[in-house]
PDB file of N, CA and C in Angstrom:
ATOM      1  N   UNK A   1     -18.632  16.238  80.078  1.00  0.00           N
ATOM      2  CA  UNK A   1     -18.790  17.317  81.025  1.00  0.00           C
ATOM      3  C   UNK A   1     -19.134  16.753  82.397  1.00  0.00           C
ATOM      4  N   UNK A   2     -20.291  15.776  82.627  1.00  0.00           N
ATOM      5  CA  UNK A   2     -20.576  15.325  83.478  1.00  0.00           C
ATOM      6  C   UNK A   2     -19.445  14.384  84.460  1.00  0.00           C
ATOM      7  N   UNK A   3     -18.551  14.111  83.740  1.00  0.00           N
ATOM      8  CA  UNK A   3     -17.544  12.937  84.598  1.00  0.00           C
ATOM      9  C   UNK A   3     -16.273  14.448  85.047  1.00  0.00           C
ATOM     10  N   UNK A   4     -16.778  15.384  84.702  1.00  0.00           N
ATOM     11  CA  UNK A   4     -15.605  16.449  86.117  1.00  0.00           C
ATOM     12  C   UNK A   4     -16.403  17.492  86.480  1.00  0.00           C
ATOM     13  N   UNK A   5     -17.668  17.670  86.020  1.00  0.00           N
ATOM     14  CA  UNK A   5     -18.340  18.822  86.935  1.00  0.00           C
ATOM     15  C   UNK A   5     -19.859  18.081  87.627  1.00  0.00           C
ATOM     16  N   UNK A   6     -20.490  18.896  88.471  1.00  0.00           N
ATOM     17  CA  UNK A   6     -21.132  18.213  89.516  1.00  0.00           C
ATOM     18  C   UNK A   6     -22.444  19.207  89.244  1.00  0.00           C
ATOM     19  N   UNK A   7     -22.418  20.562  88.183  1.00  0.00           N
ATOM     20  CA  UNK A   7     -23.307  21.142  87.937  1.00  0.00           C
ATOM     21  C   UNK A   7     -23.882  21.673  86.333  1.00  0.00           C
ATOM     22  N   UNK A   8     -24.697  21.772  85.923  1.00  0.00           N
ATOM     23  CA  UNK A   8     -24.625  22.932  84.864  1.00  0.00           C
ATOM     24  C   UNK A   8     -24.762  21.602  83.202  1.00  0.00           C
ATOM     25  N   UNK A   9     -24.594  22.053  82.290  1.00  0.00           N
ATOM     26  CA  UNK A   9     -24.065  21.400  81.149  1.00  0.00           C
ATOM     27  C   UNK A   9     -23.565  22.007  80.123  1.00  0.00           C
ATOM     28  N   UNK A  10     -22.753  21.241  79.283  1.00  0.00           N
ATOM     29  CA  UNK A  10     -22.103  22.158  78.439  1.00  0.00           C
ATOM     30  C   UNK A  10     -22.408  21.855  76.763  1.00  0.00           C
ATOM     31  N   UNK A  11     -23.020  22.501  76.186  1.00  0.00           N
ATOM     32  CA  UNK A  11     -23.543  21.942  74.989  1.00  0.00           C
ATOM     33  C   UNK A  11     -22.864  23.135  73.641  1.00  0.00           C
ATOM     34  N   UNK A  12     -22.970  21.884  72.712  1.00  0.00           N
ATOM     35  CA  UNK A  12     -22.458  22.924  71.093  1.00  0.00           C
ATOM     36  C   UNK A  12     -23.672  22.693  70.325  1.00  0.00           C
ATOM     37  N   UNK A  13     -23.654  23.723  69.423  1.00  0.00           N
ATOM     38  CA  UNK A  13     -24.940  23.928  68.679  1.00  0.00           C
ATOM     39  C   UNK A  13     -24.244  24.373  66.976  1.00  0.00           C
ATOM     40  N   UNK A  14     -24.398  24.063  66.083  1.00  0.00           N
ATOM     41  CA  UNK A  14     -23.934  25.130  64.741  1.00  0.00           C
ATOM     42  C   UNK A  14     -24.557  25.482  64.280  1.00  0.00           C
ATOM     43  N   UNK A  15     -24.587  26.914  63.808  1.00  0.00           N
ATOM     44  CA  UNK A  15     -25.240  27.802  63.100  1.00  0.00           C
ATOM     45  C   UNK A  15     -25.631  27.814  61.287  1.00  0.00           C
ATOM     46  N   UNK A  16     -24.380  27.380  61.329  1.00  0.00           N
ATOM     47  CA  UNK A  16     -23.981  27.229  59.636  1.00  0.00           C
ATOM     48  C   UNK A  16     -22.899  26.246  59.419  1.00  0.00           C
ATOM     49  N   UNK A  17     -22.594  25.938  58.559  1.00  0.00           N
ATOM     50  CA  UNK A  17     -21.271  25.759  57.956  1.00  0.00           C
ATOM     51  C   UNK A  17     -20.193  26.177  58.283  1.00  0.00           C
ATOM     52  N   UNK A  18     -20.251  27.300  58.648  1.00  0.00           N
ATOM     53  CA  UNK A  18     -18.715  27.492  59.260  1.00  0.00           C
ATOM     54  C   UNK A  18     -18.916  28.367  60.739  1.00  0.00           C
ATOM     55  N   UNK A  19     -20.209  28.306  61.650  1.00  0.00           N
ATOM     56  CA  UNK A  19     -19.726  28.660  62.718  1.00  0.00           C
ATOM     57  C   UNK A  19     -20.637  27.520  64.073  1.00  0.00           C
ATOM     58  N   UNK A  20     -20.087  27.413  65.121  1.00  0.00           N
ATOM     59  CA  UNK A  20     -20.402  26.884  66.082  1.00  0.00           C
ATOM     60  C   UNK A  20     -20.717  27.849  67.315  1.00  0.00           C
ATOM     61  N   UNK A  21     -21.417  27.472  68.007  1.00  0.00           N
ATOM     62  CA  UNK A  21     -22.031  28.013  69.429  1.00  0.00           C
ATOM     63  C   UNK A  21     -21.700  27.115  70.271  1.00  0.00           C
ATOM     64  N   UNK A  22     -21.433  27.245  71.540  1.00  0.00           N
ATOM     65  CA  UNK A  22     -20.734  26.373  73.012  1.00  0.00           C
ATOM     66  C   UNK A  22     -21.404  27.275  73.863  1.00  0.00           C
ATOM     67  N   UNK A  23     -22.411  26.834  74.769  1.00  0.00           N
ATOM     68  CA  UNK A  23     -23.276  27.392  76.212  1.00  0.00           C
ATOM     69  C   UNK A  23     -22.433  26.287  77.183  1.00  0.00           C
ATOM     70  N   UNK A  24     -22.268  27.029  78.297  1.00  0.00           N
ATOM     71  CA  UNK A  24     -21.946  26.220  79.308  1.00  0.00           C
ATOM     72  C   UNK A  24     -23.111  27.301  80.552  1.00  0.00           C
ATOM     73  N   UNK A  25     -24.177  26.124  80.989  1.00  0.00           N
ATOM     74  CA  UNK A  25     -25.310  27.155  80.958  1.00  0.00           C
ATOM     75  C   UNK A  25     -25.260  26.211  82.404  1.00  0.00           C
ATOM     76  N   UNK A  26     -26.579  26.795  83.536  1.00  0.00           N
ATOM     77  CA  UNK A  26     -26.891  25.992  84.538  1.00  0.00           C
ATOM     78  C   UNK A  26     -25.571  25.955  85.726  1.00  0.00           C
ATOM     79  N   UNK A  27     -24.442  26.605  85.289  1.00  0.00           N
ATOM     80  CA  UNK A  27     -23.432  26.271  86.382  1.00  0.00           C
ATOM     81  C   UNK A  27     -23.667  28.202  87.395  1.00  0.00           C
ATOM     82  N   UNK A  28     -22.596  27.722  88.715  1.00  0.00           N
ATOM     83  CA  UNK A  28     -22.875  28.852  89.396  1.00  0.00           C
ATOM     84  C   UNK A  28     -22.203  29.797  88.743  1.00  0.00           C
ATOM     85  N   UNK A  29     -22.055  31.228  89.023  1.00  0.00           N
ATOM     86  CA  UNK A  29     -21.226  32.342  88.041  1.00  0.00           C
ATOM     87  C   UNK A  29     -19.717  32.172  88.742  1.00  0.00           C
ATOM     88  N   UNK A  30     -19.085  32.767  87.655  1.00  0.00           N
ATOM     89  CA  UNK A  30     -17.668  32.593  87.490  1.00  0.00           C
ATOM     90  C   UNK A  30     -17.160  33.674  87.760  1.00  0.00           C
ATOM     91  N   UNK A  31     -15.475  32.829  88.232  1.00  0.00           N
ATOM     92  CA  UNK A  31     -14.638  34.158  87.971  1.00  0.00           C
ATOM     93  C   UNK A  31     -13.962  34.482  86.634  1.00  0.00           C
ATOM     94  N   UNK A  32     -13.596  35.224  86.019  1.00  0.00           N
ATOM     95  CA  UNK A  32     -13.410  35.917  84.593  1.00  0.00           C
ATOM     96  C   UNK A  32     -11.969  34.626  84.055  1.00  0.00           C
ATOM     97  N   UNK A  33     -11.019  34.448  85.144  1.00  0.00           N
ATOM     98  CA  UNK A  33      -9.757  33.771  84.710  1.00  0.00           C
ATOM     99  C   UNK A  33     -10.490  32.027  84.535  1.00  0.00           C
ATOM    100  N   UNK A  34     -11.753  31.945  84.944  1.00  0.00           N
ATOM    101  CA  UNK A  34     -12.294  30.252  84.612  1.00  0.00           C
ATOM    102  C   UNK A  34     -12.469  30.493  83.266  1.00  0.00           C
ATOM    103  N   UNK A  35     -13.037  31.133  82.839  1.00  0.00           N
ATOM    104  CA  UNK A  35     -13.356  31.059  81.551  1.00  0.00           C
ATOM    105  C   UNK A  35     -12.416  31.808  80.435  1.00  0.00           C
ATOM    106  N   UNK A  36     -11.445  32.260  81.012  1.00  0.00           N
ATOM    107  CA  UNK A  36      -9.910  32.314  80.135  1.00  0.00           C
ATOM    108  C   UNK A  36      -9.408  31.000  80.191  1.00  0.00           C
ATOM    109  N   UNK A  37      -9.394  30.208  80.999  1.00  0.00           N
ATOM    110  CA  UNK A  37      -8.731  28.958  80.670  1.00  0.00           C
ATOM    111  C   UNK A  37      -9.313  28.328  80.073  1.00  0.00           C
ATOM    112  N   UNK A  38     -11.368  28.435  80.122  1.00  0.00           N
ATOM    113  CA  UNK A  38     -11.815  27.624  78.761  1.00  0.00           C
ATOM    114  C   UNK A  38     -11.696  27.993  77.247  1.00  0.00           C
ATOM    115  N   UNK A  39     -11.424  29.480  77.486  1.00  0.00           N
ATOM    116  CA  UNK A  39     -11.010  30.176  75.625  1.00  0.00           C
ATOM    117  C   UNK A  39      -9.850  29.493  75.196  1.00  0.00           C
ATOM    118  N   UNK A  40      -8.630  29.869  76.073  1.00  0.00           N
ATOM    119  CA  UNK A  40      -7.513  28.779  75.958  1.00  0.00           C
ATOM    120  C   UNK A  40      -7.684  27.833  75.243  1.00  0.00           C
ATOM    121  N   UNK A  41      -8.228  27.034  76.346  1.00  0.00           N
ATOM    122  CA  UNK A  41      -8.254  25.409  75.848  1.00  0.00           C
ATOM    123  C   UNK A  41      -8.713  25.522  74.587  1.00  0.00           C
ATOM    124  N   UNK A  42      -9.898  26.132  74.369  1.00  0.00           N
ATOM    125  CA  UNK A  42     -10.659  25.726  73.049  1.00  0.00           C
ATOM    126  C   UNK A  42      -9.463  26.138  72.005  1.00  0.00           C
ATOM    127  N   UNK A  43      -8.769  27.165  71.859  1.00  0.00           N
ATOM    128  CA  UNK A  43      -7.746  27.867  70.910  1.00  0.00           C
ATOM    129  C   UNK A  43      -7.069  26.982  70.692  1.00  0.00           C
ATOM    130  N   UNK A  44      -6.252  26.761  71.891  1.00  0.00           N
ATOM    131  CA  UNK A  44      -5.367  25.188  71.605  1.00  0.00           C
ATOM    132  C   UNK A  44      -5.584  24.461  70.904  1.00  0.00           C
ATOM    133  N   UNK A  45      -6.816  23.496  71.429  1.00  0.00           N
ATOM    134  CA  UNK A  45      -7.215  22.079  70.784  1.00  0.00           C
ATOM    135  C   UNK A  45      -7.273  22.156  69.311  1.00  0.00           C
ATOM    136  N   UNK A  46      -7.918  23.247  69.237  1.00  0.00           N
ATOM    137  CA  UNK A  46      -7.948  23.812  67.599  1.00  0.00           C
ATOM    138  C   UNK A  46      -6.766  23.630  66.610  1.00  0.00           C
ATOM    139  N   UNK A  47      -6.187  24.740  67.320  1.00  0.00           N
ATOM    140  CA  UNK A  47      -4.246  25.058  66.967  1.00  0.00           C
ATOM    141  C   UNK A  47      -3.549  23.869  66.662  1.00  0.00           C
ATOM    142  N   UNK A  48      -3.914  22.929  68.168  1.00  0.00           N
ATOM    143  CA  UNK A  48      -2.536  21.537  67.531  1.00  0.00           C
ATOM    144  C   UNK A  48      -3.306  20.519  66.987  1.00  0.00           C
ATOM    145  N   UNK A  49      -4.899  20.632  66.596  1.00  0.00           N
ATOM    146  CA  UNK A  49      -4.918  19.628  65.401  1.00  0.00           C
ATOM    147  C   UNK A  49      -4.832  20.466  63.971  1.00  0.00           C
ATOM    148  N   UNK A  50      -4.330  21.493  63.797  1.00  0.00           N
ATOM    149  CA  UNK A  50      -4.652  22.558  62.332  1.00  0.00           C
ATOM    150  C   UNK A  50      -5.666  22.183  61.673  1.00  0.00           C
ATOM    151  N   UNK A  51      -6.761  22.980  62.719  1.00  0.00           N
ATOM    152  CA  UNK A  51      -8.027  23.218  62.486  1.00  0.00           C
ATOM    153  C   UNK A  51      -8.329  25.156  62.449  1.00  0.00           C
ATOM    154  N   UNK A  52      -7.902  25.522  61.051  1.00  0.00           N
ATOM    155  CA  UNK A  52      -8.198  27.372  61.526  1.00  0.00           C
ATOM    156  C   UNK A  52      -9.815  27.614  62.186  1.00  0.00           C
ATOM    157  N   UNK A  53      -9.585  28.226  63.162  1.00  0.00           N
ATOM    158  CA  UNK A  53     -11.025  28.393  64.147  1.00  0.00           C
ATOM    159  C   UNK A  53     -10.215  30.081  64.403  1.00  0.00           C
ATOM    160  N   UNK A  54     -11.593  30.983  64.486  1.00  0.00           N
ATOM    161  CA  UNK A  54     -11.722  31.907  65.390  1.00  0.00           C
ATOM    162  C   UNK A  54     -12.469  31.588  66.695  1.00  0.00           C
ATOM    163  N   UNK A  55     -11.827  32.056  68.008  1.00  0.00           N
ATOM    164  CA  UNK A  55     -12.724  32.002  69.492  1.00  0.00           C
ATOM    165  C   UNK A  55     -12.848  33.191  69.777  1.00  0.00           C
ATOM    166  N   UNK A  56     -14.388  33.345  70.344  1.00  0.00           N
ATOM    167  CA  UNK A  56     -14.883  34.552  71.089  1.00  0.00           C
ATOM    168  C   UNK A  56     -15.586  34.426  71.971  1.00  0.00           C
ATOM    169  N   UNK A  57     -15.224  34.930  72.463  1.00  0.00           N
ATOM    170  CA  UNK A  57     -16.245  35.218  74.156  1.00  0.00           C
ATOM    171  C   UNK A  57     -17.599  35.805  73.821  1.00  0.00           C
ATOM    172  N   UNK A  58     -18.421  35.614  74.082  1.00  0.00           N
ATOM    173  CA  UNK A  58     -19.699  36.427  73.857  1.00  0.00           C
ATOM    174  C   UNK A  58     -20.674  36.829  75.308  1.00  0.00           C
ATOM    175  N   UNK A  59     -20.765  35.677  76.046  1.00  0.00           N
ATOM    176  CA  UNK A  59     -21.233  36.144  77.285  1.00  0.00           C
ATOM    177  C   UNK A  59     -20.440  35.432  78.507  1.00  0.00           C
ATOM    178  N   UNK A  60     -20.699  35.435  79.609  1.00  0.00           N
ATOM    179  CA  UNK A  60     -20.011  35.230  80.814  1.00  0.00           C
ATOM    180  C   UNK A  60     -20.949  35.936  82.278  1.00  0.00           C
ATOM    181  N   UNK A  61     -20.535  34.355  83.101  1.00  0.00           N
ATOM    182  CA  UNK A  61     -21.397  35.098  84.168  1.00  0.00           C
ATOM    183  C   UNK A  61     -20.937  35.401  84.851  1.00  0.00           C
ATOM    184  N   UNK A  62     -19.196  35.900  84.708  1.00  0.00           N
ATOM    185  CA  UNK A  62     -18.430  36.606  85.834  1.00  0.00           C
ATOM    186  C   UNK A  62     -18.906  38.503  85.217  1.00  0.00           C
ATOM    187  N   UNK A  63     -19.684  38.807  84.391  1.00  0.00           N
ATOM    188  CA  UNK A  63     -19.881  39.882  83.860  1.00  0.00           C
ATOM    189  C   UNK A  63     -21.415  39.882  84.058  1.00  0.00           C
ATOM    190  N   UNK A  64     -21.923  39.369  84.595  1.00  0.00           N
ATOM    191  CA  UNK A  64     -23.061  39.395  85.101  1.00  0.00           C
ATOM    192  C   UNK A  64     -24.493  38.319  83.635  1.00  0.00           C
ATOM    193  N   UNK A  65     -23.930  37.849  82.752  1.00  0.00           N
ATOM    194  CA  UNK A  65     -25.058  37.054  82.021  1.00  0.00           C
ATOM    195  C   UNK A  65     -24.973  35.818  83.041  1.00  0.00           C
ATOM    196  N   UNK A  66     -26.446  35.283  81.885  1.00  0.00           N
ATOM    197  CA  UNK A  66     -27.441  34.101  83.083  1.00  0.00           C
ATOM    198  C   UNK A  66     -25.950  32.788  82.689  1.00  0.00           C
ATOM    199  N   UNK A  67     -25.098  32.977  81.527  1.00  0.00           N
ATOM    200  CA  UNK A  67     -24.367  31.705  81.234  1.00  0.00           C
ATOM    201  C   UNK A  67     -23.374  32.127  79.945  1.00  0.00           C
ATOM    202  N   UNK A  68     -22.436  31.159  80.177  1.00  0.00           N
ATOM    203  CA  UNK A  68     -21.126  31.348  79.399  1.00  0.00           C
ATOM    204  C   UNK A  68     -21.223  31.148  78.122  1.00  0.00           C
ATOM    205  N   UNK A  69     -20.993  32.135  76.702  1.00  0.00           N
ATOM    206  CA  UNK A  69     -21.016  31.250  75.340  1.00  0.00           C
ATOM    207  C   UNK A  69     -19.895  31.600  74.526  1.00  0.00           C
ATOM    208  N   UNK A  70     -19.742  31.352  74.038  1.00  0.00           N
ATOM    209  CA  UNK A  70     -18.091  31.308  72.787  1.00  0.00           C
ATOM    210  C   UNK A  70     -18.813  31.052  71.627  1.00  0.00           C
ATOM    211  N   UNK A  71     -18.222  31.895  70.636  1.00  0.00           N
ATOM    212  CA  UNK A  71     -18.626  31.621  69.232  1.00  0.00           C
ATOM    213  C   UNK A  71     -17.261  31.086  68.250  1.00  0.00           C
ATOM    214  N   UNK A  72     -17.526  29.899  67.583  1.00  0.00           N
ATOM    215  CA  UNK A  72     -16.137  29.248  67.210  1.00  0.00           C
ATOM    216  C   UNK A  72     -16.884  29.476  65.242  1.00  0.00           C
ATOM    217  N   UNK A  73     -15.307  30.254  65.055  1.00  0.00           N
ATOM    218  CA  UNK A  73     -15.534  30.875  63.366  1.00  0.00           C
ATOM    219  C   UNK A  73     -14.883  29.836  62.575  1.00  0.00           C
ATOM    220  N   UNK A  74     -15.383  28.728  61.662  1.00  0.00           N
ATOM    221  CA  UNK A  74     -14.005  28.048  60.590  1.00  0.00           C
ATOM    222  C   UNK A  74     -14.274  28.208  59.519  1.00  0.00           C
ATOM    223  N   UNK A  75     -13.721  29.846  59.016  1.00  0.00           N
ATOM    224  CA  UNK A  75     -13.667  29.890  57.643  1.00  0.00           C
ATOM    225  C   UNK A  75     -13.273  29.145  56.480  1.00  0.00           C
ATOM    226  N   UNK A  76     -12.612  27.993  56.717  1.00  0.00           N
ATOM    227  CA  UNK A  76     -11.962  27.166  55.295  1.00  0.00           C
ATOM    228  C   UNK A  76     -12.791  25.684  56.010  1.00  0.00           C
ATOM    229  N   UNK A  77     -13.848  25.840  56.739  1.00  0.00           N
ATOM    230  CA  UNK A  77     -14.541  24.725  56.916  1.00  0.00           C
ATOM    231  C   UNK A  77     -15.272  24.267  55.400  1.00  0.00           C
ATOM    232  N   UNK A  78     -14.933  22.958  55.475  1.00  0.00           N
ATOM    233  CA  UNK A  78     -15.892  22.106  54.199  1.00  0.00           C
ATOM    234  C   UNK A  78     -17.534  22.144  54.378  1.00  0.00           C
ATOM    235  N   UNK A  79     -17.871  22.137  53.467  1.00  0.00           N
ATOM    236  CA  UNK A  79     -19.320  22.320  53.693  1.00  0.00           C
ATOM    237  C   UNK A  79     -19.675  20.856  54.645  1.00  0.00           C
ATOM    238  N   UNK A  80     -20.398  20.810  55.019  1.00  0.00           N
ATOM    239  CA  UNK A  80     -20.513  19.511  56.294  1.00  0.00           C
ATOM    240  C   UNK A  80     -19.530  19.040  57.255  1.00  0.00           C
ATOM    241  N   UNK A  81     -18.792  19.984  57.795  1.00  0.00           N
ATOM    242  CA  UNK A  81     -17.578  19.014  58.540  1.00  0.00           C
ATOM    243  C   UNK A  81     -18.136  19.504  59.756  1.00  0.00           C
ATOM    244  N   UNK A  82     -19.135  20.394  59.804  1.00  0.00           N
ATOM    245  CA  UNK A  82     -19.693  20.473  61.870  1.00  0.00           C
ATOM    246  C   UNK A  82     -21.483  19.707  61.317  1.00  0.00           C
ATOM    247  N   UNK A  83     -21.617  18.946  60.529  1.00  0.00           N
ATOM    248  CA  UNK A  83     -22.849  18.240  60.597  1.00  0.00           C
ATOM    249  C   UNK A  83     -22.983  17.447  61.587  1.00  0.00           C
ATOM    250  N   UNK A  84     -21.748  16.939  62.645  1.00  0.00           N
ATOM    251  CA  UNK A  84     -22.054  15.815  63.531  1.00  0.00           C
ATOM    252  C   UNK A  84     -22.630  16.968  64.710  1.00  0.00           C
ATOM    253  N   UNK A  85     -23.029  18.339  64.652  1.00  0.00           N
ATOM    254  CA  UNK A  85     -23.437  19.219  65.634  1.00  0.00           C
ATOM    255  C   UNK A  85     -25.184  19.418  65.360  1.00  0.00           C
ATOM    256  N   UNK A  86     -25.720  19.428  66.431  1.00  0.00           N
ATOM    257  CA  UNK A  86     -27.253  19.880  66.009  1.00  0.00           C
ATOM    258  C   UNK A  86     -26.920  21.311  65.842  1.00  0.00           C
ATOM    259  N   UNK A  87     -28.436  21.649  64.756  1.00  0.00           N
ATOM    260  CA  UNK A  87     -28.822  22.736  64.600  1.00  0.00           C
ATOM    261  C   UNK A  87     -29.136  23.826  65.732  1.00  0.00           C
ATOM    262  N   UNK A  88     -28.436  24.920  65.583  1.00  0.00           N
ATOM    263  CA  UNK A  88     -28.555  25.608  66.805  1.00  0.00           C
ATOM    264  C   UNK A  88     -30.125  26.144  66.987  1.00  0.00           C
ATOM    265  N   UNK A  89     -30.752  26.254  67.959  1.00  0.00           N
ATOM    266  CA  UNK A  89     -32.404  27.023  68.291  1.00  0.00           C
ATOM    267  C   UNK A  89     -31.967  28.963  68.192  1.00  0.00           C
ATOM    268  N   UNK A  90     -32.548  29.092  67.346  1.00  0.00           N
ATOM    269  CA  UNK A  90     -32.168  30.830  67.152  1.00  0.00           C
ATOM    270  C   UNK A  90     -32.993  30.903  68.180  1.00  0.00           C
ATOM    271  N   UNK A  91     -33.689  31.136  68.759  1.00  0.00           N
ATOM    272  CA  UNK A  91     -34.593  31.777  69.836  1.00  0.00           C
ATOM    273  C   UNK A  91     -33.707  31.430  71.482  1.00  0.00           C
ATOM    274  N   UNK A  92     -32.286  30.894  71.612  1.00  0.00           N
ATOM    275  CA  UNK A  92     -31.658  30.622  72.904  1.00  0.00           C
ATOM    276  C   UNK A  92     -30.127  31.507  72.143  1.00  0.00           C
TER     277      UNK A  92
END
């Protein structure tokens, strides 16, 4: 994140076994089409390694929240295949 943006950070967290959290927190607010091109991307990357993922938008600070989050769903995830992710903090 740090070698193309100049603000903010962008961190993943997992919940469980089969879902992930992505904050891109600390940056200035957005316009709505920045963060269509990050849903994008994430869909993609997913797509052309056939990895089944659901993406969702959950907050955004072109809609007025303090920071951006996406919730990533992998239902036919193996039990441990997002272990290289810390445990997400339920209280953020």
């Amino acid at each position: 994140w740090q070698l193309y943006w100049d603000e903010g950070e962008h961190l993943a967290e997992r919940d469980d076994d089969h879902t992930l959290r992505v904050r891109m927190a600390g940056c200035a607010p957005t316009i709505p089409e920045a963060c269509w091109l990050h849903t994008g991307f994430y869909r993609e990357a997913f797509r052309v390694t056939g990895v089944d993922a659901e993406v969702q938008k959950t907050q955004c600070t072109a809609t007025g929240d303090t920071e951006c989050r996406w919730t990533f769903r992998f239902p036919e995830a193996e039990p441990g295949a997002l272990a290289g992710f810390s445990l997400a903090d339920p209280s953020r």
